[in-house]
PDB file of N, CA and C in Angstrom:
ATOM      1  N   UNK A   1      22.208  74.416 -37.910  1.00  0.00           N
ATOM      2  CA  UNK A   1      22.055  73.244 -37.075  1.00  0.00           C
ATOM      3  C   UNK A   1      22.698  73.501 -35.728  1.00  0.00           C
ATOM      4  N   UNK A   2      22.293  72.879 -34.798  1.00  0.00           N
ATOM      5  CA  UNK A   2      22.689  73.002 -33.528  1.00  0.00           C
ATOM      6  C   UNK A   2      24.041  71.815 -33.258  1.00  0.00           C
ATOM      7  N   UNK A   3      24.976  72.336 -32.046  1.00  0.00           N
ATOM      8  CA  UNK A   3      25.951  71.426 -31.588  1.00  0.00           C
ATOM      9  C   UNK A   3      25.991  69.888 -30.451  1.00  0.00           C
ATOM     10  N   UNK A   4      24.290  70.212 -30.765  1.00  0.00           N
ATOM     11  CA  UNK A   4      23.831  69.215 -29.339  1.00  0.00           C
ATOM     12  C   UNK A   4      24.092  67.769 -29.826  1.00  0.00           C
ATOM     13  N   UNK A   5      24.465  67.048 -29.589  1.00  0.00           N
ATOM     14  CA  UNK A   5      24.644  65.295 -29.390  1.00  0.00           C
ATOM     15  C   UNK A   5      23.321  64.798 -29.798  1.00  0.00           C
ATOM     16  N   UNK A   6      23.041  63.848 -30.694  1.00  0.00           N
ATOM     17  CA  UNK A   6      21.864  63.495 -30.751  1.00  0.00           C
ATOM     18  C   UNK A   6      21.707  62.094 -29.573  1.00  0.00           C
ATOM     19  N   UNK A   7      20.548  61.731 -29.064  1.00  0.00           N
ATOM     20  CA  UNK A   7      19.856  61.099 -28.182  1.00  0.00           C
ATOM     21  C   UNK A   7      19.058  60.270 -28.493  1.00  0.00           C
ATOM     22  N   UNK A   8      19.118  58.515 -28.358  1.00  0.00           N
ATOM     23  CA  UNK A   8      18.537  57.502 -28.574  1.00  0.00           C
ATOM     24  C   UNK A   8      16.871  58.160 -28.084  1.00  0.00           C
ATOM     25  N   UNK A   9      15.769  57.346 -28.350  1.00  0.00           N
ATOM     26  CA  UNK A   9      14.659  57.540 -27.477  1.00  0.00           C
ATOM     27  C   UNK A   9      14.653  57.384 -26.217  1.00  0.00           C
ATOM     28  N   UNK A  10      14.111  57.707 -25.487  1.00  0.00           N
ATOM     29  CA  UNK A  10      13.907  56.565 -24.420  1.00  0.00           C
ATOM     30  C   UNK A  10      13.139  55.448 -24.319  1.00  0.00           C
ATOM     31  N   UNK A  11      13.982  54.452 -23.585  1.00  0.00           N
ATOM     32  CA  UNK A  11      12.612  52.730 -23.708  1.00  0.00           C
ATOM     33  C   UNK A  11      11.167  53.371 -23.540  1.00  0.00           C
ATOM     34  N   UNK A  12      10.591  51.625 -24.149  1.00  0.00           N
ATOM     35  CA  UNK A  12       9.359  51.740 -23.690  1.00  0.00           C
ATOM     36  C   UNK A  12       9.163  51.820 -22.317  1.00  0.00           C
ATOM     37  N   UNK A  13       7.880  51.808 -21.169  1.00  0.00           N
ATOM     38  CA  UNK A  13       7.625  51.849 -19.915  1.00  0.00           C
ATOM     39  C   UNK A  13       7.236  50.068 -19.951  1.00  0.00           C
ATOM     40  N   UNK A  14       7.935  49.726 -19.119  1.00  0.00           N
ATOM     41  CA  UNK A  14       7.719  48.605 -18.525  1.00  0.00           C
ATOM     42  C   UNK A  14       5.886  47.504 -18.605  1.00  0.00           C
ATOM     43  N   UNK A  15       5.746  46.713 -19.562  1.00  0.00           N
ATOM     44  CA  UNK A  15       4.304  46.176 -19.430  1.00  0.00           C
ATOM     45  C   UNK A  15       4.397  45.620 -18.368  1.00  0.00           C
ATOM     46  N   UNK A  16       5.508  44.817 -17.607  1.00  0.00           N
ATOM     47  CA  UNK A  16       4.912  43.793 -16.201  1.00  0.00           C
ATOM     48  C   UNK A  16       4.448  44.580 -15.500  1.00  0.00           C
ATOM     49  N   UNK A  17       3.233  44.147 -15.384  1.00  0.00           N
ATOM     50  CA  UNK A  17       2.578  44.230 -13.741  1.00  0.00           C
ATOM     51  C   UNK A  17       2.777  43.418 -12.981  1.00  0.00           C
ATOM     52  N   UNK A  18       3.050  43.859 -11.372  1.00  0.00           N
ATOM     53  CA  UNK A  18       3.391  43.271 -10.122  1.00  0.00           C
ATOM     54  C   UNK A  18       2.180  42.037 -10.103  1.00  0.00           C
ATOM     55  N   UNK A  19       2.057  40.831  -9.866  1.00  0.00           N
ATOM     56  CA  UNK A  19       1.361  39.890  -9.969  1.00  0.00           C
ATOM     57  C   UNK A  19       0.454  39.918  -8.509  1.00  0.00           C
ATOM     58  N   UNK A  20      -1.189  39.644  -8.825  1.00  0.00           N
ATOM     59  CA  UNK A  20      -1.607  39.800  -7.968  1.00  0.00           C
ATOM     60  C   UNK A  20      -1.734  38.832  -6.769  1.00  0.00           C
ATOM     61  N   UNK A  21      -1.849  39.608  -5.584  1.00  0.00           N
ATOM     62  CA  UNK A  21      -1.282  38.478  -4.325  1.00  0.00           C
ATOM     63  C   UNK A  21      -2.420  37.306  -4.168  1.00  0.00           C
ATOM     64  N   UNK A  22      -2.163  36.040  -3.861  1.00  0.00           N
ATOM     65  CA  UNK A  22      -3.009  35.413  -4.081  1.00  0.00           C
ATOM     66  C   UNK A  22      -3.627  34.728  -3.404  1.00  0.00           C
ATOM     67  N   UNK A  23      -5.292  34.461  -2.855  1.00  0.00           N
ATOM     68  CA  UNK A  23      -5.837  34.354  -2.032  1.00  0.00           C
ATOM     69  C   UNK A  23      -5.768  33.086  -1.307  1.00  0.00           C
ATOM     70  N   UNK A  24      -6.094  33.139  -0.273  1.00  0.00           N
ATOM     71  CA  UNK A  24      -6.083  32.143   1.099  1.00  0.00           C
ATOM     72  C   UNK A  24      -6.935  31.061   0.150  1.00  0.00           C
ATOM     73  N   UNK A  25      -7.152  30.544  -0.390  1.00  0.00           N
ATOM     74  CA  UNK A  25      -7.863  29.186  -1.032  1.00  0.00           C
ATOM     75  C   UNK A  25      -6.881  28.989  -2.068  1.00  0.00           C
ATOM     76  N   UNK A  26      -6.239  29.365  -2.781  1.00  0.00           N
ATOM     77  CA  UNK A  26      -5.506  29.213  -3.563  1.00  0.00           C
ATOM     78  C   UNK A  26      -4.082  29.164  -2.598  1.00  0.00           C
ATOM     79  N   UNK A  27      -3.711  29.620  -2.127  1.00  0.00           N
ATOM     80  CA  UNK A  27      -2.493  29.246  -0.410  1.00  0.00           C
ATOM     81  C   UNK A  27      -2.710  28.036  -0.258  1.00  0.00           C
ATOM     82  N   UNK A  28      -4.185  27.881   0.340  1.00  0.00           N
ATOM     83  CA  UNK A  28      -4.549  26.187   1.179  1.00  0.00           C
ATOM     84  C   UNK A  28      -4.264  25.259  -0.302  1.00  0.00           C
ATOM     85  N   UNK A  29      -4.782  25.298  -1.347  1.00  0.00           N
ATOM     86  CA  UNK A  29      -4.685  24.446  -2.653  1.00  0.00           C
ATOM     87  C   UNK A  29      -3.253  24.278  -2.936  1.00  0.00           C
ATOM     88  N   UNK A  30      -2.313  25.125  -2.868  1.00  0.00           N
ATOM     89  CA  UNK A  30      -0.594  25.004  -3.171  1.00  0.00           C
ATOM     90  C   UNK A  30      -0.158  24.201  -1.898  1.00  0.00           C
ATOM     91  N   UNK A  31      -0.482  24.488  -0.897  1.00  0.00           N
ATOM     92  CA  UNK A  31       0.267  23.675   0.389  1.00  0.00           C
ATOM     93  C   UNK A  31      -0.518  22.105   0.271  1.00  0.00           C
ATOM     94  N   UNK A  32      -1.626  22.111  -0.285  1.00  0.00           N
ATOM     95  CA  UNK A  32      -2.477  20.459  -0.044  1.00  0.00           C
ATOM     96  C   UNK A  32      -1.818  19.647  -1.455  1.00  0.00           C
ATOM     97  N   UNK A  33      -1.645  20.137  -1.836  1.00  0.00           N
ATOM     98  CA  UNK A  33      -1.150  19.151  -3.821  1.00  0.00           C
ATOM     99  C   UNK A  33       0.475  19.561  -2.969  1.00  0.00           C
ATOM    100  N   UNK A  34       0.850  19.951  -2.202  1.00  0.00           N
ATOM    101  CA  UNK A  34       2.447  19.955  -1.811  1.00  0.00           C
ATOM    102  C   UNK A  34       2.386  18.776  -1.011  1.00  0.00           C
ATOM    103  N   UNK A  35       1.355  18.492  -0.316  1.00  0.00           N
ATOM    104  CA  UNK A  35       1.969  17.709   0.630  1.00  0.00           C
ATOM    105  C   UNK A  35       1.364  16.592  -0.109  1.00  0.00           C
ATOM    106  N   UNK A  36       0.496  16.407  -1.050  1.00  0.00           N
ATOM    107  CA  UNK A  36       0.225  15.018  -1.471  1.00  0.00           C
ATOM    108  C   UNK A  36       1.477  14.509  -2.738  1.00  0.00           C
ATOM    109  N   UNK A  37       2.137  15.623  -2.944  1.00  0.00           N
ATOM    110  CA  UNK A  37       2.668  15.803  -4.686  1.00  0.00           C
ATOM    111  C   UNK A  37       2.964  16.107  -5.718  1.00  0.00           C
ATOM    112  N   UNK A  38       1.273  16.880  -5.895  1.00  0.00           N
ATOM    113  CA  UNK A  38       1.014  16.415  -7.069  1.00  0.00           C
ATOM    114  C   UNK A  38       0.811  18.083  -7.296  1.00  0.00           C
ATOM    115  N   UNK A  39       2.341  18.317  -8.110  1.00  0.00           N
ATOM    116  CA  UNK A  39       2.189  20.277  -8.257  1.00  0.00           C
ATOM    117  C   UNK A  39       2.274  19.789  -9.718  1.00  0.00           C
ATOM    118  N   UNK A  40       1.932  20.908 -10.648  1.00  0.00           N
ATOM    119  CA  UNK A  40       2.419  21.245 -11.709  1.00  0.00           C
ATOM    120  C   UNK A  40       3.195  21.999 -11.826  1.00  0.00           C
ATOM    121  N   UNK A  41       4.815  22.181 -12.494  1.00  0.00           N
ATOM    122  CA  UNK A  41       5.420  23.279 -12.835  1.00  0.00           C
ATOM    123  C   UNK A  41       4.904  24.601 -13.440  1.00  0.00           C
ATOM    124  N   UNK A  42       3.845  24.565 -13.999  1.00  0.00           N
ATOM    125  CA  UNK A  42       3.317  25.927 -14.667  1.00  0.00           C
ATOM    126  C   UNK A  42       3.164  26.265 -12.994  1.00  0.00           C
ATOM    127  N   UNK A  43       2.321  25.681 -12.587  1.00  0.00           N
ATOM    128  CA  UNK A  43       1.616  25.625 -10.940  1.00  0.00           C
ATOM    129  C   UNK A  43       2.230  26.695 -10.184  1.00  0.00           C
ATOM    130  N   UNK A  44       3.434  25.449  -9.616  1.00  0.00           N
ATOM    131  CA  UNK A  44       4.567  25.768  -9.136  1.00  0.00           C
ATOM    132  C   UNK A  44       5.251  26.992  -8.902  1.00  0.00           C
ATOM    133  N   UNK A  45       5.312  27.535 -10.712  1.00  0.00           N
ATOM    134  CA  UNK A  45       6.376  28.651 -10.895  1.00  0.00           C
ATOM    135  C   UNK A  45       5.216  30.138 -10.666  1.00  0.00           C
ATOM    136  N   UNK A  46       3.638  29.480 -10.837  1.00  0.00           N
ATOM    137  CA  UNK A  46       2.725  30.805 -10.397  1.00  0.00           C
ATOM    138  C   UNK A  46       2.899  31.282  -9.475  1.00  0.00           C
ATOM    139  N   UNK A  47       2.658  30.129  -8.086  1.00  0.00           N
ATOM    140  CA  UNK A  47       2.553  30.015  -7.454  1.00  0.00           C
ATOM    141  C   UNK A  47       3.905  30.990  -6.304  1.00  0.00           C
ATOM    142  N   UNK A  48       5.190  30.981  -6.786  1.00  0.00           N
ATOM    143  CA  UNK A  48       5.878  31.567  -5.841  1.00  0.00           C
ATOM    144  C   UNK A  48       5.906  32.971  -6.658  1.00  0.00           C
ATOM    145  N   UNK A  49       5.637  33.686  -7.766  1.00  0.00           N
ATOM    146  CA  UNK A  49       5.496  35.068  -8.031  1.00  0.00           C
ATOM    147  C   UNK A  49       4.084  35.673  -6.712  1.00  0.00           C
ATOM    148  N   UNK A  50       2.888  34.861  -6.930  1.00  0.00           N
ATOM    149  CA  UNK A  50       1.829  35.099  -6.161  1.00  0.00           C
ATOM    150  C   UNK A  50       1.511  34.917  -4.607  1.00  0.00           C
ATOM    151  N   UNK A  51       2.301  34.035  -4.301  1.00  0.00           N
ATOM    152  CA  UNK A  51       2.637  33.266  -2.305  1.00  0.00           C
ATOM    153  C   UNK A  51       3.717  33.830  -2.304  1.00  0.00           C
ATOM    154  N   UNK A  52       3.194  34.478  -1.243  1.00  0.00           N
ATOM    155  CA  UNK A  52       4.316  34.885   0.074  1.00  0.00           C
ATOM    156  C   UNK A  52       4.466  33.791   0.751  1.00  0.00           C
ATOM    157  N   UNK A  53       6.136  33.878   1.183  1.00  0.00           N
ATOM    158  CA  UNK A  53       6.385  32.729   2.210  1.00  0.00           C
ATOM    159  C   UNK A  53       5.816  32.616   3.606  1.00  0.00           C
ATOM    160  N   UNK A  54       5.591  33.600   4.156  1.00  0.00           N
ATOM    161  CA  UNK A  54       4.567  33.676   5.074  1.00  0.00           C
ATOM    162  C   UNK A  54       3.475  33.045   5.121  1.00  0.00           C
ATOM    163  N   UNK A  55       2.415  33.312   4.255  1.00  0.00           N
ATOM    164  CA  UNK A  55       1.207  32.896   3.959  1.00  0.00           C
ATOM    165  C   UNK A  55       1.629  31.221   3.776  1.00  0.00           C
ATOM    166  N   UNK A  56       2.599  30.760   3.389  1.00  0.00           N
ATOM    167  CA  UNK A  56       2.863  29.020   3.064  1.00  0.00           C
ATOM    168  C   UNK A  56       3.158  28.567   4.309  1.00  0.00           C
ATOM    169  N   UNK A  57       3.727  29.258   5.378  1.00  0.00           N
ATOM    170  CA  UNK A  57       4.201  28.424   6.659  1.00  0.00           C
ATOM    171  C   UNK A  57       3.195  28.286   7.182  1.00  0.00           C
ATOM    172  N   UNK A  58       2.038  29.760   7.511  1.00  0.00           N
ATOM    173  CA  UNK A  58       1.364  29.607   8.075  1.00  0.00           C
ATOM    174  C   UNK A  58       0.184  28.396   7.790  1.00  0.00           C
ATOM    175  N   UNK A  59       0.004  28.290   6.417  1.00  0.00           N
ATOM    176  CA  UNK A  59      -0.834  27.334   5.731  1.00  0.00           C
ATOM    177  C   UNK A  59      -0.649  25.684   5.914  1.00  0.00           C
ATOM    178  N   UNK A  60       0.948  25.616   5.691  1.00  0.00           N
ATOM    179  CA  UNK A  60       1.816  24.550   6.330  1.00  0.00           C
ATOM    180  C   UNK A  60       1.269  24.184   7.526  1.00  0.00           C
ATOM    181  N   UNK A  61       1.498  24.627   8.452  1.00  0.00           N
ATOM    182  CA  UNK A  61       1.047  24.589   9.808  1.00  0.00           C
ATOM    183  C   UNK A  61      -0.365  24.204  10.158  1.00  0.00           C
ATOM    184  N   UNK A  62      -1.090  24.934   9.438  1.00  0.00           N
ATOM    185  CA  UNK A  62      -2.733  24.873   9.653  1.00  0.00           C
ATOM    186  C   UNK A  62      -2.842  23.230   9.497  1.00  0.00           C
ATOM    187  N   UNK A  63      -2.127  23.402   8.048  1.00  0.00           N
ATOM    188  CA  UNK A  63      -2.486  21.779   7.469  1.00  0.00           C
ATOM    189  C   UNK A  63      -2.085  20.441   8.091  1.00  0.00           C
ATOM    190  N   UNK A  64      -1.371  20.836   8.751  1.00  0.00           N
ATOM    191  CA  UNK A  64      -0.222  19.539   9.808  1.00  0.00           C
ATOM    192  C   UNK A  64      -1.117  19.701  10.835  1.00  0.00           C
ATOM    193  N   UNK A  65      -1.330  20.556  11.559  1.00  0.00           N
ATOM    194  CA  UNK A  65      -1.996  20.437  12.672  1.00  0.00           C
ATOM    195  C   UNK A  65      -3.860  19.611  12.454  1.00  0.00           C
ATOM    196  N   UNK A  66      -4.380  20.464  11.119  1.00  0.00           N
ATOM    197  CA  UNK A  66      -5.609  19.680  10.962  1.00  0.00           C
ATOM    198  C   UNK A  66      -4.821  17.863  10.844  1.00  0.00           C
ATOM    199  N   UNK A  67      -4.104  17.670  10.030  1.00  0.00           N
ATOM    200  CA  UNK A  67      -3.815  16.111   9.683  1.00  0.00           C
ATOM    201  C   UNK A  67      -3.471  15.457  10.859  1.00  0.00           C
ATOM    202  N   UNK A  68      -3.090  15.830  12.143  1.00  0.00           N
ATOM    203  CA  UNK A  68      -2.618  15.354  13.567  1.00  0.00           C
ATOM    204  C   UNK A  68      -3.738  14.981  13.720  1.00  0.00           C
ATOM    205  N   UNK A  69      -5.040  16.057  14.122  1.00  0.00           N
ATOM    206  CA  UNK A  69      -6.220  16.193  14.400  1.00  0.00           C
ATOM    207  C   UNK A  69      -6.888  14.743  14.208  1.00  0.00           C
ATOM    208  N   UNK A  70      -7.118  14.703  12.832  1.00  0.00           N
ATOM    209  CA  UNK A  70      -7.475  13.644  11.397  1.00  0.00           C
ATOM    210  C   UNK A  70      -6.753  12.405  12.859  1.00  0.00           C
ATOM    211  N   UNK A  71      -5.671  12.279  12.334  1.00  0.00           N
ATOM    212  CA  UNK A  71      -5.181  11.366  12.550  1.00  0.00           C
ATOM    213  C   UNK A  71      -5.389  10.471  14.046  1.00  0.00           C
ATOM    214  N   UNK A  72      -5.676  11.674  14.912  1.00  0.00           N
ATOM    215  CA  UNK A  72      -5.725  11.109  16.594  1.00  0.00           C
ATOM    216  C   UNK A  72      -7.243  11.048  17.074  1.00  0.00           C
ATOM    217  N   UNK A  73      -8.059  11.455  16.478  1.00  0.00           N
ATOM    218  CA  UNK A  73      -9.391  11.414  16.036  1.00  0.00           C
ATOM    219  C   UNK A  73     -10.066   9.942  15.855  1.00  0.00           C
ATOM    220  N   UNK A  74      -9.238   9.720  14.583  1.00  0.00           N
ATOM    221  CA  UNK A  74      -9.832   8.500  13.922  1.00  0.00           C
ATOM    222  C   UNK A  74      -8.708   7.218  14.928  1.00  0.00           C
ATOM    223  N   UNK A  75      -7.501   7.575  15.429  1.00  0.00           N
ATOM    224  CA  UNK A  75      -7.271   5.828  15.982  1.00  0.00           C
ATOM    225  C   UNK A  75      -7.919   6.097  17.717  1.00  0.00           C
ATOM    226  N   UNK A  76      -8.265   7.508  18.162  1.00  0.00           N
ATOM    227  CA  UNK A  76      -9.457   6.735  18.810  1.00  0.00           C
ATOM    228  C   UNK A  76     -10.619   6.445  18.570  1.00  0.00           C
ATOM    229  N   UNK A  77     -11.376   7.140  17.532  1.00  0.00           N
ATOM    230  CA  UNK A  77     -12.475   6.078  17.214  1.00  0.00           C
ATOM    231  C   UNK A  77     -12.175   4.360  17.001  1.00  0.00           C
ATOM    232  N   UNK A  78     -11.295   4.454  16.241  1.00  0.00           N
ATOM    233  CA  UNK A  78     -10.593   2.712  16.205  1.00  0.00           C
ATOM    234  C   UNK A  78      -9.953   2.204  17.453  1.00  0.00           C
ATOM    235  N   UNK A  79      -9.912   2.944  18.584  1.00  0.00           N
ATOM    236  CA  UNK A  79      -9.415   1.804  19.772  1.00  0.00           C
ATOM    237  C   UNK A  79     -10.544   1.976  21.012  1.00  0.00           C
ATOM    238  N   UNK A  80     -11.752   2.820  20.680  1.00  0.00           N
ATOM    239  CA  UNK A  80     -12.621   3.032  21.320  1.00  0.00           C
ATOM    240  C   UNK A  80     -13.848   1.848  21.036  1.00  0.00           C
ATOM    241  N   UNK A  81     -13.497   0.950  20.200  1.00  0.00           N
ATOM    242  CA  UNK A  81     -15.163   0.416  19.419  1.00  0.00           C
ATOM    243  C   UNK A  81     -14.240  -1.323  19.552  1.00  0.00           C
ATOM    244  N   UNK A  82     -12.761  -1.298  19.899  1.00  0.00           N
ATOM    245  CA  UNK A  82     -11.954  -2.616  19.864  1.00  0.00           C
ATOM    246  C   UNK A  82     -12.242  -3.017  21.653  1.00  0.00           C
TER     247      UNK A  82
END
């Protein structure tokens, strides 16, 4: 017999895969149920493995600026017809 130390195995290799990044409609869908509410925690917790914070400000932004839009739009149609 030899004097060598015996040696656990080595682990298994890792099953997680890096989660895939997740597309600009699914971005706009997390920032619109954010600003109305209405997230789900399963949602939620997908949602920041898959969104970059980047991609949310910028989405943020888009969305505020369309809702200004919305908003200054429609009270001059309503003070244009008074």
């Amino acid at each position: 017999m030899t004097d060598l130390p015996e040696r656990d195995p080595p682990p298994p290799p890792s099953r997680t895969e890096p989660a895939a990044a997740a597309g600009f409609l699914r971005v706009l869908a997390a920032v619109f149920a954010s600003f109305l509410g209405i997230r789900r925690k399963a949602a939620g917790e997908r949602d920041m493995v898959t969104i970059k914070p980047v991609h949310v400000i910028i989405a943020g932004l888009l969305g505020a600026a369309i809702f200004v839009a919305v908003l200054v739009a429609l009270v001059t149609m309503i003070t244009r017809k008074a």
